[in-house]
Protein backbone atom coordinates (compact mmCIF):
# COMPACT_ATOMS: atom_id res chain seq x y z
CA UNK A 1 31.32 -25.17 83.20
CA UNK A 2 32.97 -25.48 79.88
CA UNK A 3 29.58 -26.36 78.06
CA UNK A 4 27.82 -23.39 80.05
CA UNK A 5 30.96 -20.97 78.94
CA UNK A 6 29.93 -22.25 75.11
CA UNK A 7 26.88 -21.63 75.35
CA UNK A 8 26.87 -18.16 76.90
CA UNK A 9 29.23 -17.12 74.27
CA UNK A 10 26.58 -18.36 71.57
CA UNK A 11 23.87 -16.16 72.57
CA UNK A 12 26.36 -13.67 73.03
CA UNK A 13 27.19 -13.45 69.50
CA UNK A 14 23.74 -14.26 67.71
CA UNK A 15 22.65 -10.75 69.93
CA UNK A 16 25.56 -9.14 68.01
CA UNK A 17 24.60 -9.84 64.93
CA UNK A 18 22.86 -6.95 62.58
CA UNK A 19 19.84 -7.44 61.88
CA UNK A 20 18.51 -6.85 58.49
CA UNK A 21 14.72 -5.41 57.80
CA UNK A 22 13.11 -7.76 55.60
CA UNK A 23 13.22 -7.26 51.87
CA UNK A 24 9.91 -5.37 50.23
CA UNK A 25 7.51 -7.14 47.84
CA UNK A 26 8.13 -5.51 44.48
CA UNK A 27 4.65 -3.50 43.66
CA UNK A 28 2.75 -4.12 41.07
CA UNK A 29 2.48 -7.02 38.77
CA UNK A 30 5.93 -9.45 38.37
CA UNK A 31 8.04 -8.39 35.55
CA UNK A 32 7.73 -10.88 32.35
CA UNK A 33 10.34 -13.31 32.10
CA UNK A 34 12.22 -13.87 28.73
CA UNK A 35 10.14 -16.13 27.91
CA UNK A 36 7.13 -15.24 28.93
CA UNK A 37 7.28 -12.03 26.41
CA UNK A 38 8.76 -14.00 23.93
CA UNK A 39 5.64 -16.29 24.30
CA UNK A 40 3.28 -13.10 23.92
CA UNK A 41 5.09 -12.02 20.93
CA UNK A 42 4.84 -15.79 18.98
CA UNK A 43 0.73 -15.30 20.04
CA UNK A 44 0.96 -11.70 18.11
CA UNK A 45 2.65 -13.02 15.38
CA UNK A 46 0.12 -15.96 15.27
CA UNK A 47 -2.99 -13.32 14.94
CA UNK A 48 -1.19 -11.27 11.99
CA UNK A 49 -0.70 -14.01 10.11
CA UNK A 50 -4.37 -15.86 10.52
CA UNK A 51 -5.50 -12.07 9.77
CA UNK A 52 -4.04 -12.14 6.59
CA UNK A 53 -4.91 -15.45 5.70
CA UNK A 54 -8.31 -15.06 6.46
CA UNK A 55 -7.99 -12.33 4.45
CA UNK A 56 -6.76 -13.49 1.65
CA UNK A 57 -8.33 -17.04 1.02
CA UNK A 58 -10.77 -17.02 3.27
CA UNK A 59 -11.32 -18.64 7.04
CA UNK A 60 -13.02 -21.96 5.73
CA UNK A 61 -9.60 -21.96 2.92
CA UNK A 62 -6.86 -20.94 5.45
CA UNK A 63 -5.63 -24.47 7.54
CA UNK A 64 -3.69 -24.38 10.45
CA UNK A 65 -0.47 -25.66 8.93
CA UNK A 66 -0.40 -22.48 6.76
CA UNK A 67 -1.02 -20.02 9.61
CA UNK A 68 1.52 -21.82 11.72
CA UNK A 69 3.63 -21.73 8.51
CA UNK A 70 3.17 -18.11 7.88
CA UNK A 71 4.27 -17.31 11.91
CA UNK A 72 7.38 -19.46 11.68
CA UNK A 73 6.46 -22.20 13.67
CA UNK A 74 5.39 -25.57 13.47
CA UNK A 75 1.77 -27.07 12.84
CA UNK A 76 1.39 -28.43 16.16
CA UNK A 77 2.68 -25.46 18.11
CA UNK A 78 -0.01 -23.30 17.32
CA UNK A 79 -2.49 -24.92 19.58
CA UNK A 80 -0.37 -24.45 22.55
CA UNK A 81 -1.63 -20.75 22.04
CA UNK A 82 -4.71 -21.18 21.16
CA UNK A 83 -7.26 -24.02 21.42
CA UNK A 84 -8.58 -24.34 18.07
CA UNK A 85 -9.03 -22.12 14.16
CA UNK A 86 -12.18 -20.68 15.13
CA UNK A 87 -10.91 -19.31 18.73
CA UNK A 88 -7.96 -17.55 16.80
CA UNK A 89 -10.52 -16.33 14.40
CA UNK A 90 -12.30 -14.77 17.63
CA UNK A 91 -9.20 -13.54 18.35
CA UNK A 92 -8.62 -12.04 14.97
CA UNK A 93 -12.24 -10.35 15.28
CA UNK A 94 -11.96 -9.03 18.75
CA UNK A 95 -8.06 -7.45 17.94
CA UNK A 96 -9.54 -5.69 14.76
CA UNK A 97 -12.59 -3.75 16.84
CA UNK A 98 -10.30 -3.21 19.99
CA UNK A 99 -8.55 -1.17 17.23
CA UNK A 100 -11.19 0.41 16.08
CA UNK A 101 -12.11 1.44 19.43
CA UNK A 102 -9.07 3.17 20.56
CA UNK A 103 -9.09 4.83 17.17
CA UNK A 104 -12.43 5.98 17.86
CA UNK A 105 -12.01 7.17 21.56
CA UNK A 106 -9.34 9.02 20.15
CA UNK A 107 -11.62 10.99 18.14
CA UNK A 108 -14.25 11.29 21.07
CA UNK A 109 -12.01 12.82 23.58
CA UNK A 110 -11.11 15.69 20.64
CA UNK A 111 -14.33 17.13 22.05
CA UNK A 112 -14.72 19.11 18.69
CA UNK A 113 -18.57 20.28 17.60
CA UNK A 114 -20.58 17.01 16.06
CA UNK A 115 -19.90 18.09 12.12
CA UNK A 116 -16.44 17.54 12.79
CA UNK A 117 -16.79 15.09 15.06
CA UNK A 118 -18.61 13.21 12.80
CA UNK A 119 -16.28 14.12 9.90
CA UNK A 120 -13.60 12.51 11.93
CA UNK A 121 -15.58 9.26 13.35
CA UNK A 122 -16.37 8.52 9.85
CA UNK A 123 -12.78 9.20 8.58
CA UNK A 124 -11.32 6.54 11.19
CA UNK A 125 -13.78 4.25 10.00
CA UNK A 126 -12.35 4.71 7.01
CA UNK A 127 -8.82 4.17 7.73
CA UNK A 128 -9.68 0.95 9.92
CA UNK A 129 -11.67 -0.83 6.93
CA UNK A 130 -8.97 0.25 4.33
CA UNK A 131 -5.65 1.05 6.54
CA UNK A 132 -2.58 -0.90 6.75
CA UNK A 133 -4.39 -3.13 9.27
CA UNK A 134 -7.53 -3.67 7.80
CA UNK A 135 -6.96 -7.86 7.47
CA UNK A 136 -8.70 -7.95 10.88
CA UNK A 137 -11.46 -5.70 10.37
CA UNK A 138 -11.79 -7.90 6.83
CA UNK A 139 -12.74 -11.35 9.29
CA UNK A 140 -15.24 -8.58 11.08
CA UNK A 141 -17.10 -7.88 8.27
CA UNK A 142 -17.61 -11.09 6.64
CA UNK A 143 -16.25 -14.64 8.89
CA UNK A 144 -18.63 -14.18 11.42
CA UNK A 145 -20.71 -17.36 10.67
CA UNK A 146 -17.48 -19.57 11.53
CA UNK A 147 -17.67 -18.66 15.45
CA UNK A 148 -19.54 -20.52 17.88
CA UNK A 149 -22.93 -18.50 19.40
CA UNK A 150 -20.79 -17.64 22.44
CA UNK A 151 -17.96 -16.42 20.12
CA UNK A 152 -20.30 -13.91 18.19
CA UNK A 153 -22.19 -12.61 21.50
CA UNK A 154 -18.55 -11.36 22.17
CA UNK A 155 -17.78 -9.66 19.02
CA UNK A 156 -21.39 -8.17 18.84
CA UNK A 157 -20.95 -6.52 22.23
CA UNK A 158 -17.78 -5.08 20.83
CA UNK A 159 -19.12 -3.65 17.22
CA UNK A 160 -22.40 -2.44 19.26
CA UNK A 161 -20.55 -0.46 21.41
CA UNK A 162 -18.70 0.91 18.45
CA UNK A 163 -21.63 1.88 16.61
CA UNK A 164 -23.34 3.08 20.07
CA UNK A 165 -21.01 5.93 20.10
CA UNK A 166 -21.96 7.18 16.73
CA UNK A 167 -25.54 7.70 18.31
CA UNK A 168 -25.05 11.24 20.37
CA UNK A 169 -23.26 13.23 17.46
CA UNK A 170 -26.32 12.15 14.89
CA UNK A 171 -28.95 13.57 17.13
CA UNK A 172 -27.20 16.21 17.76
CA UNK A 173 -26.71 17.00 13.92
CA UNK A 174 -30.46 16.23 13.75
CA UNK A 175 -31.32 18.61 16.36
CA UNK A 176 -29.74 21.28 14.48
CA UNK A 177 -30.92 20.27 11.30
CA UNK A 178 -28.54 19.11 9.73
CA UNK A 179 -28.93 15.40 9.25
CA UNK A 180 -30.31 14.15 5.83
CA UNK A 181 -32.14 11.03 8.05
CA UNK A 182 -33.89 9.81 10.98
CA UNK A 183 -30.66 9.02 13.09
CA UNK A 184 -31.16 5.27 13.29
CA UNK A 185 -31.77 5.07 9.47
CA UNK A 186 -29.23 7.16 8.88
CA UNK A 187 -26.50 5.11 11.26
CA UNK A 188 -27.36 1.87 9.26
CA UNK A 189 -27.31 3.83 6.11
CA UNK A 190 -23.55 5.10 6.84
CA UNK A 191 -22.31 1.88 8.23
CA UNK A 192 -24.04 0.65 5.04
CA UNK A 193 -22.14 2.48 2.82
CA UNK A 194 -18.58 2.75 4.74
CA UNK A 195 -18.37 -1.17 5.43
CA UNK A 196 -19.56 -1.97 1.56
CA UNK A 197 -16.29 0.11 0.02
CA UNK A 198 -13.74 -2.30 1.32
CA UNK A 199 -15.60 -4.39 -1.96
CA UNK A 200 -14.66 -1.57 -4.76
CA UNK A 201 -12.31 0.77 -2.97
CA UNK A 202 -8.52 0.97 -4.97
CA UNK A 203 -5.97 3.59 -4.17
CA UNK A 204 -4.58 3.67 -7.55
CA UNK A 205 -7.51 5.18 -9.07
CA UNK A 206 -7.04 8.96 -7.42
CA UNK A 207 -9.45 8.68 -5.04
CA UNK A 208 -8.34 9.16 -1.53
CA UNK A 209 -9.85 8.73 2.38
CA UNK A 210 -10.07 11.78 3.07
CA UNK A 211 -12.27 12.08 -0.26
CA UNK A 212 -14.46 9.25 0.37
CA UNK A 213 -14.97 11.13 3.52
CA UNK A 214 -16.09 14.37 1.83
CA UNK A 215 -18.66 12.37 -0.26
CA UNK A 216 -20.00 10.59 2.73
CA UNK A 217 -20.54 13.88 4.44
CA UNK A 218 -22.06 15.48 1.19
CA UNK A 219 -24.90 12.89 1.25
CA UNK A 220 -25.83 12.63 4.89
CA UNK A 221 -25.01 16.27 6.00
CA UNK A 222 -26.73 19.47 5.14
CA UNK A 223 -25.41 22.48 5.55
CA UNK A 224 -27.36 25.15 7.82
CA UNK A 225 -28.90 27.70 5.73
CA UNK A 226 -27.94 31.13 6.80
């Protein structure tokens, strides 16, 4: 009877307990541990540096050991980021034209007429190739035969749907009458000329971006005669 009295006292007390509901699943994606961000940060750093580098003495005269030097880390660690030197110059590449392309979408979404429009496209351009943060666009324009054929499919995509967007605001300036060209001559021709000034551009001489811009619009644009 004693063993019966237990157990009846058990259950008694297990039904009296509160019940809890059971805890929600946090929505949306985990938050980044310490170390996880910290790890995204030390890849950042890795891409700045190589930038520069590249930059500066070239992709084929930059070595590991100095990038890794250049990020504060050692040699070795580098390739726990990234697999080898020409998949961090992909990286590089692809960084420098996803910033081009939020500078340019930026532009886009002004919704201004296509002069200015143009005016403003060309501007960015500008700023990207010269900027502060023009060591990627720097491995863009001229380390492209270091990546593998899959590598440069990538970066091609990326630049031709830059230059794609140039497209509708040329025909619509030659529509009107205004554009000195046939629009795909006269897209090469401006890309052309914008991309070859990172090669003579200097600051110190007087002549700002927003005056390069002027010229550029001076020899493709005509103005509407009245």
């Amino acid at each position: 009877m004693a063993g019966v009295a237990t157990r009846s006292l058990m259950m008694c007390a297990a039904r009296s307990l509160p019940t809890f509901p059971a805890a929600k699943r946090p929505r949306g994606r985990p938050r980044k541990t310490p170390q996880e961000r910290n790890e995204g940060n030390r890849r950042q750093d890795i891409v700045k540096a190589a930038a520069k580098l590249f930059r500066r003495n070239g992709f084929n005269g930059t070595s590991t050991r100095a990038i890794a030097s250049a990020a504060g880390m050692h040699s070795g660690s580098l390739f726990c980021h990234f697999k080898s030197k020409d998949a961090l110059l992909c990286e590089v590449m692809q960084e420098g034209m996803r910033s081009a392309l939020a500078r340019q979408m930026i532009v886009l979404l002004a919704k201004h007429d296509a002069a200015t429009t143009l005016r403003q496209l060309i501007r960015s351009h500008f700023h990207t190739l010269l900027g502060p943060n023009s060591d990627f666009m720097q491995a863009v324009l001229y380390e492209s035969r270091s990546l593998t054929t899959r590598q440069r499919s990538v970066i091609a995509k990326l630049q031709g749907d830059y230059e794609a967007a140039w497209t509708p605001v040329l025909e619509e300036l030659a529509s009107a009458g205004c554009l000195q060209a046939e629009v795909p001559l006269a897209r090469l021709l401006i890309f052309g000329a914008l991309n070859r000034s990172v090669q003579w551009f200097n600051p110190k001489k007087g002549t700002s971006l927003d005056d390069l811009t002027d010229a550029v619009m001076v020899l493709f644009i005509r103005k509407k005669s009245r």
